[in-house]
C-alpha atoms as a PDB file:
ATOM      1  CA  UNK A   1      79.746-210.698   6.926  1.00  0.00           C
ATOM      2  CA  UNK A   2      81.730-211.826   9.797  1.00  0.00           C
ATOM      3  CA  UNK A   3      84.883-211.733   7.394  1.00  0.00           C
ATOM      4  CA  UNK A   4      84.271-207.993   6.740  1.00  0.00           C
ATOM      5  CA  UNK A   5      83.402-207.081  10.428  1.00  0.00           C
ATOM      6  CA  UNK A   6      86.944-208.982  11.700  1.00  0.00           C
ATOM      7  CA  UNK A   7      88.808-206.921   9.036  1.00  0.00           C
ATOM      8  CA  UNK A   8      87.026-203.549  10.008  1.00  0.00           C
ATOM      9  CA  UNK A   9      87.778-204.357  13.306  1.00  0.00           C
ATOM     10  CA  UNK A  10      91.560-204.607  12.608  1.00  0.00           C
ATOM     11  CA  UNK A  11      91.759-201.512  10.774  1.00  0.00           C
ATOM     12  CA  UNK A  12      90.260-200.059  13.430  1.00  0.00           C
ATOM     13  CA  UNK A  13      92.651-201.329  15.797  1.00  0.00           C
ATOM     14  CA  UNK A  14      95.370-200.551  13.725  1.00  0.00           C
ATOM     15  CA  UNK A  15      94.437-197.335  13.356  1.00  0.00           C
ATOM     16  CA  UNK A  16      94.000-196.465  17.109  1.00  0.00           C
ATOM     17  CA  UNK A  17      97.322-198.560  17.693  1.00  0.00           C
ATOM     18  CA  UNK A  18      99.167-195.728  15.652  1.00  0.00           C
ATOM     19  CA  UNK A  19      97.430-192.687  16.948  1.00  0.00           C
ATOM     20  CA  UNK A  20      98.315-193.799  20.460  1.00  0.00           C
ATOM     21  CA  UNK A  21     102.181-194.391  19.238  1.00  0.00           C
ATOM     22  CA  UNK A  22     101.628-190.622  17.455  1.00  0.00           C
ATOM     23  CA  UNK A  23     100.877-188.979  20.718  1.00  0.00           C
ATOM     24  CA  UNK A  24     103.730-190.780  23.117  1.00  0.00           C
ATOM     25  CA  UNK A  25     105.583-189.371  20.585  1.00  0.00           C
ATOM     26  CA  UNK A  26     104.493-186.079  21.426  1.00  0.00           C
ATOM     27  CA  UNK A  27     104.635-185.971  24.388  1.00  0.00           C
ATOM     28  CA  UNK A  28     108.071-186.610  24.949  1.00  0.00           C
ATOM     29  CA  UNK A  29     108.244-184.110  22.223  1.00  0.00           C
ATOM     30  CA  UNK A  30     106.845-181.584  24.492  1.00  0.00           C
ATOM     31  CA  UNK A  31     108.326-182.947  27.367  1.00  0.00           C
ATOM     32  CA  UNK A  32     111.526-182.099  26.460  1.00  0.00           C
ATOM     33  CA  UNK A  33     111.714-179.010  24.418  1.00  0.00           C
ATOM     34  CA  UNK A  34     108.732-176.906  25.844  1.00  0.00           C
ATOM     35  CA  UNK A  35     108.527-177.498  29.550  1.00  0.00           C
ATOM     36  CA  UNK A  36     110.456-175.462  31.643  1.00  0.00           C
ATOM     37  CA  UNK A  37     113.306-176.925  33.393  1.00  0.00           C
ATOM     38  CA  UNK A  38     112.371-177.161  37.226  1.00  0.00           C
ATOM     39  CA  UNK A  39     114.735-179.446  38.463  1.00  0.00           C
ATOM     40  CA  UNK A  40     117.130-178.732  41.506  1.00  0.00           C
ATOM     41  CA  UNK A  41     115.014-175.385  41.783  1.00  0.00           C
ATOM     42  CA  UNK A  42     113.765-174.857  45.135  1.00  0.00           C
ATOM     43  CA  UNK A  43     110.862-175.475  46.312  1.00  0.00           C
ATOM     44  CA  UNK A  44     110.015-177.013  42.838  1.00  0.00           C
ATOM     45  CA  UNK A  45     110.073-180.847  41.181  1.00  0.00           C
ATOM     46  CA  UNK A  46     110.532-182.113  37.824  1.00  0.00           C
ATOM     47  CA  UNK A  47     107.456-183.786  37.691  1.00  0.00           C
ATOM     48  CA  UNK A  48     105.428-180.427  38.886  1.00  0.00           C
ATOM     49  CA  UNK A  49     102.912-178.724  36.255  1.00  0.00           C
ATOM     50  CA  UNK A  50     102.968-175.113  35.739  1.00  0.00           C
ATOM     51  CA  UNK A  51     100.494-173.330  37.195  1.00  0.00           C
ATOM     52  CA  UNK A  52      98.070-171.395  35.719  1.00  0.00           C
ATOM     53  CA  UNK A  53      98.294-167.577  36.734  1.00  0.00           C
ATOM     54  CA  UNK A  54      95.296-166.631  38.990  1.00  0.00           C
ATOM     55  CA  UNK A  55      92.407-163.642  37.921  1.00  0.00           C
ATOM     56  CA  UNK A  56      93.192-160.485  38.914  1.00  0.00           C
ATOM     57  CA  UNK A  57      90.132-159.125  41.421  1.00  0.00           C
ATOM     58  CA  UNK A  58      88.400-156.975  39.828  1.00  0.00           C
ATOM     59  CA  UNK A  59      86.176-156.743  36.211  1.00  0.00           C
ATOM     60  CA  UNK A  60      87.558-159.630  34.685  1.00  0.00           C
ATOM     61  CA  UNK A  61      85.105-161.600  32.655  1.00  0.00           C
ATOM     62  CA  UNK A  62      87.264-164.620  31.668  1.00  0.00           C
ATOM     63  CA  UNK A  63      88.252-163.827  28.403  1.00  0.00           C
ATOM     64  CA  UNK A  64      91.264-161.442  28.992  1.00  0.00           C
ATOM     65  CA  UNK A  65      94.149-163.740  29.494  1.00  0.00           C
ATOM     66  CA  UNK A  66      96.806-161.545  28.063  1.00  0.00           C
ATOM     67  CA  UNK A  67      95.973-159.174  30.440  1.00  0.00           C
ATOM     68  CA  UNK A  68      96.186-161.313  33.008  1.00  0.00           C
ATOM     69  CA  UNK A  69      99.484-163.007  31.613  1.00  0.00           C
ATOM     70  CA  UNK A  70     101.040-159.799  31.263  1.00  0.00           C
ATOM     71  CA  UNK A  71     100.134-158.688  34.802  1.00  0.00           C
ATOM     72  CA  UNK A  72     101.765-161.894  36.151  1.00  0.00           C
ATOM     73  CA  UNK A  73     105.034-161.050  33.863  1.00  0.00           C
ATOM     74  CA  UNK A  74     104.930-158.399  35.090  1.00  0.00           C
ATOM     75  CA  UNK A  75     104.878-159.067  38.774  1.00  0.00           C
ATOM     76  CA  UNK A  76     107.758-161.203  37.865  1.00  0.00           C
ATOM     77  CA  UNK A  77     110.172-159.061  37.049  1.00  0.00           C
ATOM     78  CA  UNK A  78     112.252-157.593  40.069  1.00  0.00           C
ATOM     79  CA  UNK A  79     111.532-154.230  40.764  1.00  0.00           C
ATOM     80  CA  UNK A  80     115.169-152.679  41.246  1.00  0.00           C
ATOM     81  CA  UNK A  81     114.904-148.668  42.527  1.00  0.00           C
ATOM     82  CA  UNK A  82     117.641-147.195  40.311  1.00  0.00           C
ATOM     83  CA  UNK A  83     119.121-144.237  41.231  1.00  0.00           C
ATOM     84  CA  UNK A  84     120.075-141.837  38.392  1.00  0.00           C
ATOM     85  CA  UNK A  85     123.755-141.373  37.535  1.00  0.00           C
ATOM     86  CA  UNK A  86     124.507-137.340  36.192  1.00  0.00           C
ATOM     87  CA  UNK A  87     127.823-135.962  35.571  1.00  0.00           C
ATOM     88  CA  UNK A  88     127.856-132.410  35.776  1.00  0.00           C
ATOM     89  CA  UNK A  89     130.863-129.964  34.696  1.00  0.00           C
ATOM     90  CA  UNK A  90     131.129-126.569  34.031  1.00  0.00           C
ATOM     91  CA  UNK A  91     134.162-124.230  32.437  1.00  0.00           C
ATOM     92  CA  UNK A  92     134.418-120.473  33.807  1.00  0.00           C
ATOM     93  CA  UNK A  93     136.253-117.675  32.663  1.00  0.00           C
ATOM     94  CA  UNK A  94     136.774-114.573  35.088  1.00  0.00           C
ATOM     95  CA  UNK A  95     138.684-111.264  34.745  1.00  0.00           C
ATOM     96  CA  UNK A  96     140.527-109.644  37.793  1.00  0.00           C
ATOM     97  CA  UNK A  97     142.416-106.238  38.171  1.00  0.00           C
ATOM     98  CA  UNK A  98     143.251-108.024  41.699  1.00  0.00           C
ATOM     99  CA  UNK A  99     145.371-111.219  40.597  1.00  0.00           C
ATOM    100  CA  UNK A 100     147.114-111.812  43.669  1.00  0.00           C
ATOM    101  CA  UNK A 101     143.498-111.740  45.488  1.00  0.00           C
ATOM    102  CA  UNK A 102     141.842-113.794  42.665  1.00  0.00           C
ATOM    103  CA  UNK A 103     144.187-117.023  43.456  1.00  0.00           C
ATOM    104  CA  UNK A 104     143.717-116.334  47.283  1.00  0.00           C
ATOM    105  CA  UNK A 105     139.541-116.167  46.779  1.00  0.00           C
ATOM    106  CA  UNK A 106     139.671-119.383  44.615  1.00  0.00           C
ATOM    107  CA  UNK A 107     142.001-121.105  47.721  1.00  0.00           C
ATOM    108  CA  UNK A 108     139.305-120.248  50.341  1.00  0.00           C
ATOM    109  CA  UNK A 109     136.397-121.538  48.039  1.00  0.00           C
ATOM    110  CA  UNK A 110     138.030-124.702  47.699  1.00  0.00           C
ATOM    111  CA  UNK A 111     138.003-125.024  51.861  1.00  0.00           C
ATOM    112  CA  UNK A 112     134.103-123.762  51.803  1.00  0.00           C
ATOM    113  CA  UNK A 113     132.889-126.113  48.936  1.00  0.00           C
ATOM    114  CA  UNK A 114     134.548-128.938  50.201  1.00  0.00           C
ATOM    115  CA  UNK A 115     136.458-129.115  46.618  1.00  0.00           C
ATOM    116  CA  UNK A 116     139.972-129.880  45.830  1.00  0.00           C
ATOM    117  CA  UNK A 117     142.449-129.071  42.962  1.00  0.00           C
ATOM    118  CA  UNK A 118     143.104-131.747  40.385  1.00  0.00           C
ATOM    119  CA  UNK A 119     145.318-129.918  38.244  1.00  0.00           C
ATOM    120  CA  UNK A 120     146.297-125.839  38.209  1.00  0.00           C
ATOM    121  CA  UNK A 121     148.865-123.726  36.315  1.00  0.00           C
ATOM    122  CA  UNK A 122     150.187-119.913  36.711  1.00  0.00           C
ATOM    123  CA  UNK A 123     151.555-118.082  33.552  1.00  0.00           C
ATOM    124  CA  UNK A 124     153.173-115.158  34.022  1.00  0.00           C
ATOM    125  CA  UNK A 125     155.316-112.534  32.207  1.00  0.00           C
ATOM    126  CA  UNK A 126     157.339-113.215  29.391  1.00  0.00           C
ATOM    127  CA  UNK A 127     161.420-111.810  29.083  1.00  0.00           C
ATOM    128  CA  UNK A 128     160.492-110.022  26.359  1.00  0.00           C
ATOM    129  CA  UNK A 129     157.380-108.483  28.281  1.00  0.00           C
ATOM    130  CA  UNK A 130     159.890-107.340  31.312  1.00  0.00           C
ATOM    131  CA  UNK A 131     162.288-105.873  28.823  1.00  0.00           C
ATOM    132  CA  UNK A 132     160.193-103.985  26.582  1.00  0.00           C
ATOM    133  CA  UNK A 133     157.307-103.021  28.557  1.00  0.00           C
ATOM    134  CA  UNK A 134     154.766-104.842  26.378  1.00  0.00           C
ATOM    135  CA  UNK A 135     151.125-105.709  27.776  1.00  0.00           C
ATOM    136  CA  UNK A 136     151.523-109.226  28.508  1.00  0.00           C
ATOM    137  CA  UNK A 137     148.887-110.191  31.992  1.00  0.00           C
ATOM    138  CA  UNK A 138     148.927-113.575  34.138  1.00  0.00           C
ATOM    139  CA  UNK A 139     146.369-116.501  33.706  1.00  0.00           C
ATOM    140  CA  UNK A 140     145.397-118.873  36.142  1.00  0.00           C
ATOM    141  CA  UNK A 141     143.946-122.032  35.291  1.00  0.00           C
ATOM    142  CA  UNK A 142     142.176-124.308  37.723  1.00  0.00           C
ATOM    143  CA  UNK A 143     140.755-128.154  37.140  1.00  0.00           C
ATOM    144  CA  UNK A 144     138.571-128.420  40.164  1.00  0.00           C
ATOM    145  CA  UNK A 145     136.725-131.527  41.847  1.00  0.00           C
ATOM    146  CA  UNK A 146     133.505-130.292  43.396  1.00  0.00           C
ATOM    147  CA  UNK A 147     131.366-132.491  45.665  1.00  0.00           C
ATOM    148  CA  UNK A 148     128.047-132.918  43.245  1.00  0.00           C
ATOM    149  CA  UNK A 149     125.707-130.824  46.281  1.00  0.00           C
ATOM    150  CA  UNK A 150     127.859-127.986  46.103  1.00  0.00           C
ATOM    151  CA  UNK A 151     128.308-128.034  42.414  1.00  0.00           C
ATOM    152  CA  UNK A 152     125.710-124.902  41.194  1.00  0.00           C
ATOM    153  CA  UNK A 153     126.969-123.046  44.634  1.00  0.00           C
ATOM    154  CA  UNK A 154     130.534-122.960  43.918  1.00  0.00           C
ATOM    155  CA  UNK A 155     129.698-122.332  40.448  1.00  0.00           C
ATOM    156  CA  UNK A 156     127.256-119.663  40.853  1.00  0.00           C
ATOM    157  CA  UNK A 157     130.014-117.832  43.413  1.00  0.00           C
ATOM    158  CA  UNK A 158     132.885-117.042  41.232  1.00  0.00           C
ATOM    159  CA  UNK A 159     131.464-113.483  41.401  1.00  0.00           C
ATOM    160  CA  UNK A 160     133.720-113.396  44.195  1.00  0.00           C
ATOM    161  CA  UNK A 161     136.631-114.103  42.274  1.00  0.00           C
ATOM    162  CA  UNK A 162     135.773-111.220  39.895  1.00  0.00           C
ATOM    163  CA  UNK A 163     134.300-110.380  36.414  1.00  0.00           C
ATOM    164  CA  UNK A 164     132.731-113.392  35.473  1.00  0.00           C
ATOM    165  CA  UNK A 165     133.264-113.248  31.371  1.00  0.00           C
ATOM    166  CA  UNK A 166     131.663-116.402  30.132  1.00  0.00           C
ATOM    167  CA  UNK A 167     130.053-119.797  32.073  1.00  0.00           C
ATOM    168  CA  UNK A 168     129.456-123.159  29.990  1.00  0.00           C
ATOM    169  CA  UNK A 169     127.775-126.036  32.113  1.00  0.00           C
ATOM    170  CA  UNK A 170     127.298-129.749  30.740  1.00  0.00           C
ATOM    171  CA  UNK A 171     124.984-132.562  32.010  1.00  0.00           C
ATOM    172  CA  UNK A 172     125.299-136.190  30.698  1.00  0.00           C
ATOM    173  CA  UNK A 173     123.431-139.244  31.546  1.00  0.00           C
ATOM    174  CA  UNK A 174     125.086-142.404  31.937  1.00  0.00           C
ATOM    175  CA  UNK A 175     122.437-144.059  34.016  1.00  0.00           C
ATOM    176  CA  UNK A 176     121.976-146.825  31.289  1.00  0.00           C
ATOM    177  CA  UNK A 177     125.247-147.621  30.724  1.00  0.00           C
ATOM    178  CA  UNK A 178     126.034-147.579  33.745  1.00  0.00           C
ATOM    179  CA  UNK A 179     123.341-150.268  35.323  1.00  0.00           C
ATOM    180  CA  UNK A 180     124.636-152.247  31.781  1.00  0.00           C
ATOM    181  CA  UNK A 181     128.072-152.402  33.175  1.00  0.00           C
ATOM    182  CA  UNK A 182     126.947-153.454  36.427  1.00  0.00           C
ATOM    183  CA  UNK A 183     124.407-155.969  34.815  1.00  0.00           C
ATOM    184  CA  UNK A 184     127.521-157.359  32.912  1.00  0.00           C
ATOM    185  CA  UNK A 185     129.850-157.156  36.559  1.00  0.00           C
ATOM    186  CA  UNK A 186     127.280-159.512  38.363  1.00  0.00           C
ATOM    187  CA  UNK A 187     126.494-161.902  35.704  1.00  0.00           C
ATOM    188  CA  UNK A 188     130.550-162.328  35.677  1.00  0.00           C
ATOM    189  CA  UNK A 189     130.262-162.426  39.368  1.00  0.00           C
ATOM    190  CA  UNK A 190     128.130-165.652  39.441  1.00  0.00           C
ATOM    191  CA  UNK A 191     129.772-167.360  36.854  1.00  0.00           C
ATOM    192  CA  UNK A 192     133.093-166.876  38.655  1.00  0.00           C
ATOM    193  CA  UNK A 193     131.388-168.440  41.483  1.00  0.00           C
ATOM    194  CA  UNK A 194     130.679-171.194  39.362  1.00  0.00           C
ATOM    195  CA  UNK A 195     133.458-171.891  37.653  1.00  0.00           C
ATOM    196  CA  UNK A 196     135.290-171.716  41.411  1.00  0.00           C
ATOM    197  CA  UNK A 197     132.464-175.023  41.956  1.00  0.00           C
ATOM    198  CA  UNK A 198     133.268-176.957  39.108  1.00  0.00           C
ATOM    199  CA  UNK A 199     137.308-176.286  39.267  1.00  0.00           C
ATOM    200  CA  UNK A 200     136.826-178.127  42.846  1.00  0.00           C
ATOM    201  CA  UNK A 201     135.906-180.724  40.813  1.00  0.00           C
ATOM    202  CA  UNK A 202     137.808-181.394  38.296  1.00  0.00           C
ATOM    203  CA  UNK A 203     139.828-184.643  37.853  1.00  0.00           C
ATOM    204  CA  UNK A 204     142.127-184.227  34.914  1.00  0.00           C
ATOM    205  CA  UNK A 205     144.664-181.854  34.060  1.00  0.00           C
ATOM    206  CA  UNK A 206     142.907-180.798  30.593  1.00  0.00           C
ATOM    207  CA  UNK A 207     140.048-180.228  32.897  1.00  0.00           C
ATOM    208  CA  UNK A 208     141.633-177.725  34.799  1.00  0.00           C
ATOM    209  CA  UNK A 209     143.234-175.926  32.663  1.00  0.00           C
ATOM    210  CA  UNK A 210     140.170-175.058  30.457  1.00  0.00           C
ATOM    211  CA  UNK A 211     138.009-174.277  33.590  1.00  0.00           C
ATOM    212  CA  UNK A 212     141.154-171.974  34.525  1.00  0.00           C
ATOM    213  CA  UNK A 213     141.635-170.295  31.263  1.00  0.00           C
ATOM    214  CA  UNK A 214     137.893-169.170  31.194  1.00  0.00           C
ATOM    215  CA  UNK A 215     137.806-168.364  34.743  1.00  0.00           C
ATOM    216  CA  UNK A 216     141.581-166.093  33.990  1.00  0.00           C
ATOM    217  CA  UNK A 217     139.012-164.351  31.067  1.00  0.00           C
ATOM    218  CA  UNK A 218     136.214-163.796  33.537  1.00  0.00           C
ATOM    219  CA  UNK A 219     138.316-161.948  36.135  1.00  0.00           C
ATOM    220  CA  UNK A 220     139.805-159.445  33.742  1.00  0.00           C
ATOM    221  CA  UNK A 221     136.235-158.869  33.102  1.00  0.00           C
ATOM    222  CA  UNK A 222     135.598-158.327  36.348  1.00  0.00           C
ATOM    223  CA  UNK A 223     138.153-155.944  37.177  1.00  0.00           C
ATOM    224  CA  UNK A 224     137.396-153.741  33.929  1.00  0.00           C
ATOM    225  CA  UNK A 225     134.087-153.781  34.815  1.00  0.00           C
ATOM    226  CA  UNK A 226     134.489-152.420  38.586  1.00  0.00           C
ATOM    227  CA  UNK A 227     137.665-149.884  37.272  1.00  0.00           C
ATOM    228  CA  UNK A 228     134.711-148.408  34.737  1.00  0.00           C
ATOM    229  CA  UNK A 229     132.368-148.468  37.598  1.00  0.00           C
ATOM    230  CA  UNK A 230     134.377-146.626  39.858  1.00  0.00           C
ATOM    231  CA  UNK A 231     135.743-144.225  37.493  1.00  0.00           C
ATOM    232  CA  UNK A 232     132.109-143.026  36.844  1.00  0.00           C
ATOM    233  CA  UNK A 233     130.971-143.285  40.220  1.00  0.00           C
ATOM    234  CA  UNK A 234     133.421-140.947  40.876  1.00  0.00           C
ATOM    235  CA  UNK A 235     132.737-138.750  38.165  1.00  0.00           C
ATOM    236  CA  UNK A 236     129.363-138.720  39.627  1.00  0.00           C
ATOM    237  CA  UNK A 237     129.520-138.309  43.272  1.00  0.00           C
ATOM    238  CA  UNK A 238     132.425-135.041  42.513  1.00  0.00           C
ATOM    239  CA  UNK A 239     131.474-132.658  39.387  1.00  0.00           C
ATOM    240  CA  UNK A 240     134.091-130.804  37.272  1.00  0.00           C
ATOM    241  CA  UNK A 241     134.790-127.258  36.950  1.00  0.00           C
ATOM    242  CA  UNK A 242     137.640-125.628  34.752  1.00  0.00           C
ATOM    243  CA  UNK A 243     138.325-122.103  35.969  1.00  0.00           C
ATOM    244  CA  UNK A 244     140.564-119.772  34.314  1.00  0.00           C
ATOM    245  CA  UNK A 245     141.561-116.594  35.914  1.00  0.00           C
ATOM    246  CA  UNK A 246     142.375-113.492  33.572  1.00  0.00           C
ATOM    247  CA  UNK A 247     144.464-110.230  35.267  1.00  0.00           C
ATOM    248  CA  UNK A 248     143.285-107.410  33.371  1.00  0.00           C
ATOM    249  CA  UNK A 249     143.824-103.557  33.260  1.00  0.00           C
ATOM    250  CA  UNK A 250     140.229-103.133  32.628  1.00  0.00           C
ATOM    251  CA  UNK A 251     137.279-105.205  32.518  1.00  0.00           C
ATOM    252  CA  UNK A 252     136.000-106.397  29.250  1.00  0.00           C
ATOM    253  CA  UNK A 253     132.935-104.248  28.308  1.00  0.00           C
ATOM    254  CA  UNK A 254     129.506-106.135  27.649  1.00  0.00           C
ATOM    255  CA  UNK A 255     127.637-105.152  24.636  1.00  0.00           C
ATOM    256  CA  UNK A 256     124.028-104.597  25.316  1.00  0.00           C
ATOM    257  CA  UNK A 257     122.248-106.265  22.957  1.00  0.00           C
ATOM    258  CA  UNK A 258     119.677-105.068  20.407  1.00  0.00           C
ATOM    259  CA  UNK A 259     122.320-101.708  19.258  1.00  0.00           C
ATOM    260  CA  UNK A 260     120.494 -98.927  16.952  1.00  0.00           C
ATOM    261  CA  UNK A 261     122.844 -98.572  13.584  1.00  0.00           C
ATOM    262  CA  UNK A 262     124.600 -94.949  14.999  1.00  0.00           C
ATOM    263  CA  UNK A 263     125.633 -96.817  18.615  1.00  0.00           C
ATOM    264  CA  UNK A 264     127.529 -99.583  16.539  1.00  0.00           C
ATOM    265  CA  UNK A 265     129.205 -96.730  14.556  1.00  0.00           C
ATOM    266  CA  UNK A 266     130.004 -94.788  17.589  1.00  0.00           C
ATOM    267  CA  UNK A 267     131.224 -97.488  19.157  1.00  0.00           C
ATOM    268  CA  UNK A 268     133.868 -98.926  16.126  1.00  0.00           C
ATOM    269  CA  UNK A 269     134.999 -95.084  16.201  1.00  0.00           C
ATOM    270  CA  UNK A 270     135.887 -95.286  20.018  1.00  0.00           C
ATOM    271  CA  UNK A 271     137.439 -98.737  19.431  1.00  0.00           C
ATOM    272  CA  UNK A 272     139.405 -97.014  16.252  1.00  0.00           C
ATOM    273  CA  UNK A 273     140.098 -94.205  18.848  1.00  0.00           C
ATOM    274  CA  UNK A 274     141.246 -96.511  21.483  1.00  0.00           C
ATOM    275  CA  UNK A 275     143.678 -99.191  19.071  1.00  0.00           C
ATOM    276  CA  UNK A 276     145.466 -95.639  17.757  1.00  0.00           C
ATOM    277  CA  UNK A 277     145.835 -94.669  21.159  1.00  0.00           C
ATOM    278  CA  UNK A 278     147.152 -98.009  21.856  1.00  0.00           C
ATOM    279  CA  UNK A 279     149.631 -97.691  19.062  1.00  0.00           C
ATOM    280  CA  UNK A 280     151.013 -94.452  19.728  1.00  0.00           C
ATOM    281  CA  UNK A 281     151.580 -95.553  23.593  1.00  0.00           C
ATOM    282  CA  UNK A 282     153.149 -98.948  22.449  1.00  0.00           C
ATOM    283  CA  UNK A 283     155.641 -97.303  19.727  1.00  0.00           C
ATOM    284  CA  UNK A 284     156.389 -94.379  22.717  1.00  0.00           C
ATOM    285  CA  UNK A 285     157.038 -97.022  25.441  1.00  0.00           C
ATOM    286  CA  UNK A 286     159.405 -99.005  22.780  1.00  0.00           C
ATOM    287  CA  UNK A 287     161.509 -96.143  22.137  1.00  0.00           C
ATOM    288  CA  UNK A 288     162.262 -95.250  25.586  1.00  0.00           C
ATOM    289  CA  UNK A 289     162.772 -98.507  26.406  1.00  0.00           C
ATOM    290  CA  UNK A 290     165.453 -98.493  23.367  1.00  0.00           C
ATOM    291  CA  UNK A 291     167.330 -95.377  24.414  1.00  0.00           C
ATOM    292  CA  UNK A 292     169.756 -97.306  26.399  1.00  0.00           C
ATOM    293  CA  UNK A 293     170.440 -99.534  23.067  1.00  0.00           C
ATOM    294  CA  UNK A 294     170.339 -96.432  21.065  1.00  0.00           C
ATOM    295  CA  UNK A 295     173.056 -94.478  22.923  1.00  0.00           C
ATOM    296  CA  UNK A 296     175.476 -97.154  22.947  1.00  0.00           C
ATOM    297  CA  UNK A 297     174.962 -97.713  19.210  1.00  0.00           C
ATOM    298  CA  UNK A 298     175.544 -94.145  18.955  1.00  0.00           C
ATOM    299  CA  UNK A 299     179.112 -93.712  20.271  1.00  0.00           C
ATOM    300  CA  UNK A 300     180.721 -96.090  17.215  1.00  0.00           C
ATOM    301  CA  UNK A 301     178.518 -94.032  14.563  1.00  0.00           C
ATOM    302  CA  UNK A 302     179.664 -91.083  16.101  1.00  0.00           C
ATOM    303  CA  UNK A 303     183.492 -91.623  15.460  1.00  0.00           C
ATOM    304  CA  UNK A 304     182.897 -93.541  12.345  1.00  0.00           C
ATOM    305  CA  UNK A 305     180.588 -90.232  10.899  1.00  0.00           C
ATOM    306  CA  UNK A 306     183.819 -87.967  12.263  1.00  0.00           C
ATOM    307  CA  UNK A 307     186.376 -89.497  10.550  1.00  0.00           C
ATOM    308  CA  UNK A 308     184.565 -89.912   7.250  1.00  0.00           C
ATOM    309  CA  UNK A 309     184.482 -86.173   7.454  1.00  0.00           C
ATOM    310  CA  UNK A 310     187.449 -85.298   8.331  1.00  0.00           C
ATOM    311  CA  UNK A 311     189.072 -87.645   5.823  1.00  0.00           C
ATOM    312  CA  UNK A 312     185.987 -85.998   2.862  1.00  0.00           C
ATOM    313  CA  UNK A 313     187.212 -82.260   3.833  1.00  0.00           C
ATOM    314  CA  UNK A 314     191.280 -83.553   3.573  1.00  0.00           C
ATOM    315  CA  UNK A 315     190.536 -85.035   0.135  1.00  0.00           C
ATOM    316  CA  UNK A 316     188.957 -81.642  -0.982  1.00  0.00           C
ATOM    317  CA  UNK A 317     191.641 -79.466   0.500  1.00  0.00           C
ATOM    318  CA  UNK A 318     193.936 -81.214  -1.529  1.00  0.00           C
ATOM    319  CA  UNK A 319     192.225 -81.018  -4.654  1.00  0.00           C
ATOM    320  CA  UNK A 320     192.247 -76.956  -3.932  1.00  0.00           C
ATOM    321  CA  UNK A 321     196.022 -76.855  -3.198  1.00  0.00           C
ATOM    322  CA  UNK A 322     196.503 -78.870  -6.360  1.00  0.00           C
ATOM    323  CA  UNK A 323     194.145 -76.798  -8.343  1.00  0.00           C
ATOM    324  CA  UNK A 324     195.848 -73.371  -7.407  1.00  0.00           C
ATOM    325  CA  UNK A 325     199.112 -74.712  -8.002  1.00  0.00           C
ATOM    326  CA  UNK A 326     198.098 -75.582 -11.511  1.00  0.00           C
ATOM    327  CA  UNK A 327     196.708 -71.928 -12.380  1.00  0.00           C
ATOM    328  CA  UNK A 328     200.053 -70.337 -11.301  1.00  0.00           C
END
């Protein structure tokens, strides 16, 4: 008996002997892959336990720990105000009778908006339009930089310019790719800083030049980051609007909308009415214009068709004389 209770006894000290070496195990297990690194931290040591978060006041009845661990997450997180990033732009087209006074109107708006031109151009008549008479109207066009408050005013004023034909306006949203850029500009930030720290520290050449290659990659990054910044800051803060400036004869007529069947007929007669009109004035205006041309062509036809006659009627007089001679 006292053989089998020493032997039980072992096994049973055995036994505990390996679940104790089991769970040291584990715990260094845990230890190092599962805790949370606290050291150097502020305010915190390695050796601290995580606290538990507390119970919201309130109807809690001590079951609803997700709720409660996703109200501490969430009173984690920062809370960061972001203000939303638009770009607005617009393209108008306007008729004038008044040219001249369309370009001065669109100088004094720029003055009352607070705007200024990025780009503008001026097309006028052609040679061929001087010479002949033709049709052929100047066009303005304007690239304008609004500030974003005055934006819809300026826009909604080039009445004053004159027949406003046709207005397209575009929003776009780059709010999230915007913060993203600037998410990506201060992470590079910091580990510029850091890379600064360590390069102080370095005591071989290798050293240094690896800490300086990275830290040459991170400052391009940098700078790409802030010129894409920038550019859409700028985008943002001063909206776009493409103007183009039409001298007409007459202003375009608007349709109504919703036109029986015999108003859509009478009107393609008028416009038939009108193009033959057109065409008559066009082919009149061409041939006065060619008189000039015409007159001095004239002159060498002139003597050319004389002496062909003259030399016809000699040939035929001598074909009488030789014909009467023949008969006698």
């Amino acid at each position: 008996m006292k053989r089998k209770t020493l032997a039980a006894l072992a096994a049973i000290l055995a036994l505990a002997l390996a679940l104790s070496s089991c769970g040291a195990k584990s715990a260094e297990t845990d230890g190092s892959y599962d805790r949370p690194w606290v050291g150097d931290m502020p305010g915190n040591s390695a050796d601290a336990a995580p606290s538990e978060p507390e119970a919201p006041s309130g109807d809690w009845d001590g079951d609803n720990w997700s709720d409660v661990m996703d109200e501490a997450a969430s009173a984690a997180k920062p809370t960061a105000d972001l203000a939303e990033k638009m770009i607005y732009s617009a393209s108008v087209t306007v008729e004038t009778t008044d040219f001249e006074g369309a370009v001065r109107t669109v100088s004094d708006m720029l003055d009352r908006y607070g705007a200024f031109l990025e780009s503008s151009s001026v097309s006028g008549k052609s040679y061929e339009a001087e010479y002949f008479g033709y049709n052929s109207y100047r066009t303005a066009r304007y690239t304008i930089r609004v500030p974003v408050k005055n934006f819809t005013a300026m826009r909604d004023a080039m009445g004053d310019v004159g027949f406003v034909l046709n207005v397209e306006t575009y929003n776009e949203n780059i709010t999230q790719r915007y913060y993203d850029v600037q998410s990506r500009l201060d992470a590079y930030t910091i580990e510029q800083e850091r890379l600064m720290e360590i390069l102080a520290k370095c005591e071989t050449v290798s050293e240094m030049i690896e800490v300086e290659s990275r830290l040459s990659q991170v400052r391009y990054e940098i700078e790409s980051c802030e010129t894409t910044l920038r550019g859409w800051q700028n985008d943002v803060d001063y909206s776009t609007l493409d103007v183009t400036v039409r001298e007409v004869q007459e202003y375009t007529k608007v349709v109504e909308p919703n036109r029986s069947y015999w108003q859509q007929v009478g009107d393609g007669f008028r416009n038939s009415l009108k193009s033959l009109g057109s065409f008559f004035k066009s082919f009149f205006r061409g041939a006065v214009a060619a008189l000039p041309v015409i007159a001095v062509l004239a002159v060498p036809v002139a003597v050319v068709t004389v002496i062909a006659v003259r030399s016809v009627k000699k040939r035929r007089s001598r074909r009488d004389e030789s014909s009467d001679g023949d008969e006698k």
